[in-house]
Protein backbone atom coordinates (compact mmCIF):
# COMPACT_ATOMS: atom_id res chain seq x y z
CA UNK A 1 5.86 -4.90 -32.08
CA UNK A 2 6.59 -1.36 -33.35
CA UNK A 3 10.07 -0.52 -34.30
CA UNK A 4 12.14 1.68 -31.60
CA UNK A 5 13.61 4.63 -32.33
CA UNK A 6 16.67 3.17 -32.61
CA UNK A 7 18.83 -0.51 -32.32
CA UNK A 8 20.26 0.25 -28.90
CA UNK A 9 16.66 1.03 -27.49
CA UNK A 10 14.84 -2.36 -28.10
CA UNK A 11 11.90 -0.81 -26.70
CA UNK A 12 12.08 2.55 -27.98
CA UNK A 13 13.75 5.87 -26.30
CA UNK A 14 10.25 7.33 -24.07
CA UNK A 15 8.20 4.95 -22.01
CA UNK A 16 5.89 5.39 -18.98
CA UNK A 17 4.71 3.08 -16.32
CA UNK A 18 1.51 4.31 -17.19
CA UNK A 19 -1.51 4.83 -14.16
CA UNK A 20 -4.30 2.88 -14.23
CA UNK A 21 -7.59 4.81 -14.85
CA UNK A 22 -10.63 4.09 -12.31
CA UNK A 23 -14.06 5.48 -12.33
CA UNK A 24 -15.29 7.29 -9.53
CA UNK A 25 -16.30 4.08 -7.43
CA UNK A 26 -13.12 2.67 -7.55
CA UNK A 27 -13.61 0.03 -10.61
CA UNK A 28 -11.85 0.45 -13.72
CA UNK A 29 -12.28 2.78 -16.59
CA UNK A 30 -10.79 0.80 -19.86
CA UNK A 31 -11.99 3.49 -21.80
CA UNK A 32 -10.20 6.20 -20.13
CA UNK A 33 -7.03 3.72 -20.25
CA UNK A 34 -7.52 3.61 -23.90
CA UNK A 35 -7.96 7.57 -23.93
CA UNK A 36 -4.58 8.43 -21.83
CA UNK A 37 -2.64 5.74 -23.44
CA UNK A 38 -3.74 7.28 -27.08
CA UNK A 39 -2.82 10.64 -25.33
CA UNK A 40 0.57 9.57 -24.18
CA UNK A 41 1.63 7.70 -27.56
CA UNK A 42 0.25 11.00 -30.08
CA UNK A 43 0.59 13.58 -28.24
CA UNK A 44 3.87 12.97 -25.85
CA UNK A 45 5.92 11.39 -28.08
CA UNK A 46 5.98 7.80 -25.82
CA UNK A 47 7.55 4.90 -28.03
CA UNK A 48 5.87 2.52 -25.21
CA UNK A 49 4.19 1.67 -22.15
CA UNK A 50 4.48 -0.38 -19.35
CA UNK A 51 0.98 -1.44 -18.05
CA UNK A 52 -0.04 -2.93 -14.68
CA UNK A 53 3.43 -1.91 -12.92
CA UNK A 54 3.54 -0.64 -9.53
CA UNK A 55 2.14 3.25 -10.96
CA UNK A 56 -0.16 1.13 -12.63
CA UNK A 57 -1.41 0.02 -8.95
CA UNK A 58 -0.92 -4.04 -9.76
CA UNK A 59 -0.86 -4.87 -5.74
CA UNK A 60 -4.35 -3.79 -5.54
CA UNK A 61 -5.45 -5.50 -9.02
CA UNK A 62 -6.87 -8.48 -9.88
CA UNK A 63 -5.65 -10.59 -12.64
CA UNK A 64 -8.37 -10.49 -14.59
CA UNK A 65 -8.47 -6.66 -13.94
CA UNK A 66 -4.42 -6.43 -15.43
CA UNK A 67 -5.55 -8.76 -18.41
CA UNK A 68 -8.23 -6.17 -19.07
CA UNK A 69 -6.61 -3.28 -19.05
CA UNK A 70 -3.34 -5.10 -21.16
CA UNK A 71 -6.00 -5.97 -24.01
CA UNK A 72 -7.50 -2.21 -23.78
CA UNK A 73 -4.43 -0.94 -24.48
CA UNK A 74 -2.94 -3.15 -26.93
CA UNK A 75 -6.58 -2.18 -28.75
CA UNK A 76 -6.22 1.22 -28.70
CA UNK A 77 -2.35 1.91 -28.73
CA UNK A 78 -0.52 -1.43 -29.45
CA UNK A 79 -0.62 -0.97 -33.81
CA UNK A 80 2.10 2.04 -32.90
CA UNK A 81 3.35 1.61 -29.97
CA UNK A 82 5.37 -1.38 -28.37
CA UNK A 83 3.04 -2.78 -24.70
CA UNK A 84 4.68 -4.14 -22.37
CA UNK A 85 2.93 -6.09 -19.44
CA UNK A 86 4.08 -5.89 -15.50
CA UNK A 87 3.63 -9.30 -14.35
CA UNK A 88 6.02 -9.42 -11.90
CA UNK A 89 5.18 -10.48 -7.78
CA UNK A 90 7.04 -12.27 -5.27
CA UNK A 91 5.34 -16.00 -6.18
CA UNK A 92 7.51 -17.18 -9.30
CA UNK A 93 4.44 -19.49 -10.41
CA UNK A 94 2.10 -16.71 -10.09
CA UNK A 95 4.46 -14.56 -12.43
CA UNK A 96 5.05 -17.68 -14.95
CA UNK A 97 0.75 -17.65 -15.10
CA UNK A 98 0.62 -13.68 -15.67
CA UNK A 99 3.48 -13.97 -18.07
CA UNK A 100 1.67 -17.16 -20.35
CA UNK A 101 -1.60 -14.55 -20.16
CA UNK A 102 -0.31 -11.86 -21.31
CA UNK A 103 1.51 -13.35 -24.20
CA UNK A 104 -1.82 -14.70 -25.27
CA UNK A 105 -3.20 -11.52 -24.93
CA UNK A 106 -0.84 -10.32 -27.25
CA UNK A 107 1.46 -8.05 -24.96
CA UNK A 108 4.61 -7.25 -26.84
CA UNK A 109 7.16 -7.61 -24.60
CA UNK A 110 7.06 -8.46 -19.89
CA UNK A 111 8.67 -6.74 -17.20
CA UNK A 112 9.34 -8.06 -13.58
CA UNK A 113 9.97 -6.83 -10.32
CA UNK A 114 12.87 -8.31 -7.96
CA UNK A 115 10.55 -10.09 -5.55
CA UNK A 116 9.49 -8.42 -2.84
CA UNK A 117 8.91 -9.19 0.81
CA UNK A 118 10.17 -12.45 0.79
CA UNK A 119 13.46 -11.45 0.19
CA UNK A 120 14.84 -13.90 -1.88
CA UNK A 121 18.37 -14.68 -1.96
CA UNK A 122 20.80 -13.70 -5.47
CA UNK A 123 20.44 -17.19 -5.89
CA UNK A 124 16.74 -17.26 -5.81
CA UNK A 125 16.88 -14.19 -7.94
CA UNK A 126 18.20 -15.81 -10.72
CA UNK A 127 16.26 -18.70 -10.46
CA UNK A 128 12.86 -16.10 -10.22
CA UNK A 129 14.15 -14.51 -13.06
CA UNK A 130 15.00 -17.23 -15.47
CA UNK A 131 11.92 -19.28 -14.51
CA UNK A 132 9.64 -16.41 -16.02
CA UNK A 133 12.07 -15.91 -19.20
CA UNK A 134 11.05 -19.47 -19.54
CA UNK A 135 7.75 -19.25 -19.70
CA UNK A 136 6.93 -17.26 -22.93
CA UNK A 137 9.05 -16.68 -26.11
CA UNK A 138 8.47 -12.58 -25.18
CA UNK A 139 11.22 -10.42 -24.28
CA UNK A 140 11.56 -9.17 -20.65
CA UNK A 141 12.89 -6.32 -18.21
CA UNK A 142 13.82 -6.75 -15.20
CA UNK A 143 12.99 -4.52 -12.69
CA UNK A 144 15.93 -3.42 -9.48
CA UNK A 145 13.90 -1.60 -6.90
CA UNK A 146 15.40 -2.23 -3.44
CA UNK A 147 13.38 0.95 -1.55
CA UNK A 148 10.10 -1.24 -2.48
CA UNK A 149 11.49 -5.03 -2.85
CA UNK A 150 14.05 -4.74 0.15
CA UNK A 151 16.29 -6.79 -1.94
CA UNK A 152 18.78 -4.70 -4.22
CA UNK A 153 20.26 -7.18 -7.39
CA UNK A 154 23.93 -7.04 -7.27
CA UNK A 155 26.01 -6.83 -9.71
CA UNK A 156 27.15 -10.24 -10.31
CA UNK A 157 23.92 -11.38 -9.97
CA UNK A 158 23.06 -9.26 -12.70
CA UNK A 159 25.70 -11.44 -15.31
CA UNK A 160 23.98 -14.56 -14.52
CA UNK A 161 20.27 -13.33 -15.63
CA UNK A 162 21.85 -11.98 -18.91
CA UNK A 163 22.66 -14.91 -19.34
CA UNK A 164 18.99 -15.85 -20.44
CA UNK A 165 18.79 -15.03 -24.27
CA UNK A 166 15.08 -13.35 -23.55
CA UNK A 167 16.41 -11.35 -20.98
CA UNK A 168 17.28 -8.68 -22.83
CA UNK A 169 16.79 -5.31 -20.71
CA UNK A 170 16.50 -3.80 -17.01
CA UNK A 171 14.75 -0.93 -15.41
CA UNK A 172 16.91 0.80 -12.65
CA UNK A 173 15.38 2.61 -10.38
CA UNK A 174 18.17 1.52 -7.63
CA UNK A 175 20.28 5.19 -8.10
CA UNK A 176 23.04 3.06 -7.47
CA UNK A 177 25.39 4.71 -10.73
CA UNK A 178 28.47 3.27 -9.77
CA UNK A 179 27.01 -0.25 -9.39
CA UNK A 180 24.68 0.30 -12.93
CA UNK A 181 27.97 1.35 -15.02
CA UNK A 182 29.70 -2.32 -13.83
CA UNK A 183 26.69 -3.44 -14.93
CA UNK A 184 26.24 -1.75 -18.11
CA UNK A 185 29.82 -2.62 -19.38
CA UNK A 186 29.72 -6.27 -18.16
CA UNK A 187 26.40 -7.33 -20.54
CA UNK A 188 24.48 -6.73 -23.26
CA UNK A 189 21.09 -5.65 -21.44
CA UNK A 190 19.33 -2.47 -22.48
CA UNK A 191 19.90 -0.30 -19.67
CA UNK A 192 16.20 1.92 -19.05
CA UNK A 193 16.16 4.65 -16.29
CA UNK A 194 13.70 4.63 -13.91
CA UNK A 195 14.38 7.18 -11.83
CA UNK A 196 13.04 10.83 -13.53
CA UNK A 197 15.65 12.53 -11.67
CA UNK A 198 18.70 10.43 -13.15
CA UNK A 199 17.13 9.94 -16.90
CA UNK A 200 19.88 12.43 -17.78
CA UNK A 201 22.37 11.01 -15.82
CA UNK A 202 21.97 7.61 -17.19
CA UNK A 203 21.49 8.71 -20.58
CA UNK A 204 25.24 9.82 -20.41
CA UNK A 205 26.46 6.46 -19.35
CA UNK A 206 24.55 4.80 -22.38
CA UNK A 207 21.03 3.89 -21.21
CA UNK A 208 18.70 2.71 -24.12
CA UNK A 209 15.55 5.24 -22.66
CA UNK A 210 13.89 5.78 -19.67
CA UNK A 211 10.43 4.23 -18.03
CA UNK A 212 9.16 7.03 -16.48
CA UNK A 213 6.64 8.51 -14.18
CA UNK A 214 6.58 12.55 -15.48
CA UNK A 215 6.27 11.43 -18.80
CA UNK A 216 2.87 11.22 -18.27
CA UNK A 217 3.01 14.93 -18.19
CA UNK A 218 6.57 15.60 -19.73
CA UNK A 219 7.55 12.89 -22.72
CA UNK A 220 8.06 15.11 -25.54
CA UNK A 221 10.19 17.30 -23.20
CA UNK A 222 11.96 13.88 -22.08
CA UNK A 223 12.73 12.82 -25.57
CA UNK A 224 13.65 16.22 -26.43
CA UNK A 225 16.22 16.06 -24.01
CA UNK A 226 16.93 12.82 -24.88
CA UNK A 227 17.54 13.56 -28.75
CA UNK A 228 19.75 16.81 -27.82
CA UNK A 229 21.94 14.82 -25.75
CA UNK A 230 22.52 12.03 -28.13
CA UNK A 231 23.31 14.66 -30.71
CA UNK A 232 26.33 16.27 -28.85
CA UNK A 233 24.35 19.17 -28.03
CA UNK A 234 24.68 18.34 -23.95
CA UNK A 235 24.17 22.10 -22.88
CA UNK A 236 20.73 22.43 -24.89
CA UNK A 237 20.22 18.86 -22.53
CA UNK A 238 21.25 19.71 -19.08
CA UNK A 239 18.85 23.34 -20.30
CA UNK A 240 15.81 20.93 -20.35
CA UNK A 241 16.74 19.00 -17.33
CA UNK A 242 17.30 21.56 -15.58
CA UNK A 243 13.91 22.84 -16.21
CA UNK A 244 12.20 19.64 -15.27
CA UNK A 245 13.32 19.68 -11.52
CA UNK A 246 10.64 20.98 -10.13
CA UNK A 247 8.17 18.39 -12.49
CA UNK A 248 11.13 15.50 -10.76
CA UNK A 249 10.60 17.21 -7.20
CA UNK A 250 6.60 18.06 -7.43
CA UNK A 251 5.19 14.27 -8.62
CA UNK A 252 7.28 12.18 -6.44
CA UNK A 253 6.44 14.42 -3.21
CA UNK A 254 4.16 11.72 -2.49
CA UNK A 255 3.85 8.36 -4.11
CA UNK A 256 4.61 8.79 -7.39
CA UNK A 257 1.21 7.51 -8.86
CA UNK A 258 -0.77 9.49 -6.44
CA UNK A 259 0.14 12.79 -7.80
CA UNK A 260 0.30 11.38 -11.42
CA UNK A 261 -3.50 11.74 -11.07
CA UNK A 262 -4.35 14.38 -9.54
CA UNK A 263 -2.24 16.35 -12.30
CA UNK A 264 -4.06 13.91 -15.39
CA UNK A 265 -7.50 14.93 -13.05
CA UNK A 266 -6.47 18.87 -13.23
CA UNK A 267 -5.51 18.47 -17.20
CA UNK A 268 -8.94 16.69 -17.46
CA UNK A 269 -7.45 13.27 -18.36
CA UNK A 270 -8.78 9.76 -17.04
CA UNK A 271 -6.92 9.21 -13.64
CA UNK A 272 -10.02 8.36 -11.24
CA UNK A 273 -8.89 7.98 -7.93
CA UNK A 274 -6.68 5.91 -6.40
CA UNK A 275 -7.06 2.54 -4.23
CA UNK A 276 -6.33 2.06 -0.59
CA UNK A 277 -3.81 1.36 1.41
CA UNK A 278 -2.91 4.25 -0.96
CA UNK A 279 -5.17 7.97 -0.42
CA UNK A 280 -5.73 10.48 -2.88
CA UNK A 281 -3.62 13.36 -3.02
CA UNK A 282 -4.94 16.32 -0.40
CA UNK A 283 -6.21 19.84 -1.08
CA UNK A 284 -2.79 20.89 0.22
CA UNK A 285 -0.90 18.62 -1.79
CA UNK A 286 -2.12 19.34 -5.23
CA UNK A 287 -2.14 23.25 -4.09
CA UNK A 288 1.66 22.42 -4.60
CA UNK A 289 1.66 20.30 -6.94
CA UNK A 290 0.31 22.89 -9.01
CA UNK A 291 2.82 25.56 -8.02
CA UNK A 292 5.30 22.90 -9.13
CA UNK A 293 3.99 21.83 -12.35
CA UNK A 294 4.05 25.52 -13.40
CA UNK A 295 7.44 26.39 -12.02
CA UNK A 296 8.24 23.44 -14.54
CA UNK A 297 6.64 24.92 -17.03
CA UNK A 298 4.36 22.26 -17.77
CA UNK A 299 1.40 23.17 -20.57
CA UNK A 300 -2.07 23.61 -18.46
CA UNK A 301 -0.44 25.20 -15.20
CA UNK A 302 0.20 27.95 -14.57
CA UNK A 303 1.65 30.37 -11.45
């Protein structure tokens, strides 16, 4: 696995979730995955990339269509940049499978999802958790998403999955600060925004990096940010931040991996379209998306 950016960041500082490229009839497009993940690791400054999470459209992939993808990257990106796989779902035996496959397809490091629907109790949680730490000898993320899973992880629960010596980092996209802090001071897990809107915010209590969505568009501005802030120069920070809200407000005002490509499609970067339930961004919506982009001064917008 490459080396991070620094000891606290066992994954490096800049990740995204990244989209999944499809062709124009829905299937995918490994090349184009290759292409954008080269694009995001030399020319946006990404330490990383989580494939085949929920921007990645996993609900509406095979398994065979995640391994794919997971060995296209790892080809084109995974000699510089550290892969992690999404193999998280709400069947702990279907996770322990996608977890076993992707370590033998050589994925650096696995992520998982609190599972959804089901609603597991903290209890089950755990158990979920632990059960796919089990599996492999590759480190893992968890994943807190309550607006998706319905199930938030609380903080106590979170003590008892640290527990697990491979557990060694979570993604927060819960906006719960109070609640991540506890957290945060309580364990030793890597703590990895996942909420654009909060990177700063979490970057001041301590988080290792951020998994992001933007970053697709924004990463070197992210770790700029990032870098000025850990520096001591917070006002050059909040500048950049500040700057990014309309890139926070523009890409998540529909599903976040909707808009994601429509802006890669406008830039002229493999996006493809996206698959149902989910519809492809309107006229009207990437009319302001556009407007957006370039009131956030993004490079290939403009007013």
């Amino acid at each position: 696995m490459p080396g991070p950016r620094s000891t606290q960041s066992p994954f490096g500082l800049m990740l995204s979730a990244m989209v999944t490229p499809f062709k124009a009839d829905g299937s995918l497009d490994l090349a184009g995955a290759q292409e954008l993940a080269a694009h995001l690791v030399d020319n946006l400054a990404h330490d990383g990339l989580v494939i085949n999470g929920t921007t990645g459209e996993s609900p509406t992939k095979t398994d065979e269509e995640d391994l794919a993808v997971l060995r296209a990257v790892l080809e084109a990106v995974g000699d510089r940049a550290t892969v992690i796989a999404g193999v998280g779902t709400n069947d702990t035996a279907h996770s322990v499978t996608a977890t076993r496959a992707a370590q033998k397809a050589g994925a650096h490091a696995v992520m998982a999802v609190t599972p959804y629907y089901n609603r597991p109790s903290q209890e089950g949680i755990v158990a979920h958790f632990h059960a796919i730490a089990d599996a492999t000898d590759l480190p893992m993320i968890t994943y807190d998403i309550p607006k998706r899973t319905g199930t938030a992880i609380e903080a106590e629960t979170f003590m008892r999955i640290a527990e697990h010596p491979r557990i060694i980092a979570n993604k927060d996209a819960k906006g719960d600060i109070e609640a991540a802090q506890w957290v945060m001071a309580r364990t030793d897990l890597a703590w990895y925004s996942g909420d654009d809107a909060l990177n700063l915010a979490f970057l001041a209590l301590g988080a290792a990096g951020m998994i992001s969505v933007v970053g697709h568009l924004v990463g070197d501005r992210l770790v700029e940010m990032a870098t000025a802030f850990n520096n001591g120069d917070v006002l050059r920070a909040r500048e950049i931040n500040t700057g990014l809200l309309p890139v926070y407000t523009g890409i998540f005002r529909a599903q976040g991996v909707v808009l994601t490509k429509a802006a890669l499609a406008d830039l002229g970067l493999p996006s493809g379209p996206v698959r149902l339930p989910l519809l492809d961004a309107t006229a009207d919506q990437r009319k302001q998306l556009r407007v957006d982009l370039a009131a956030g001064s993004v490079a290939g917008f403009t007013a």
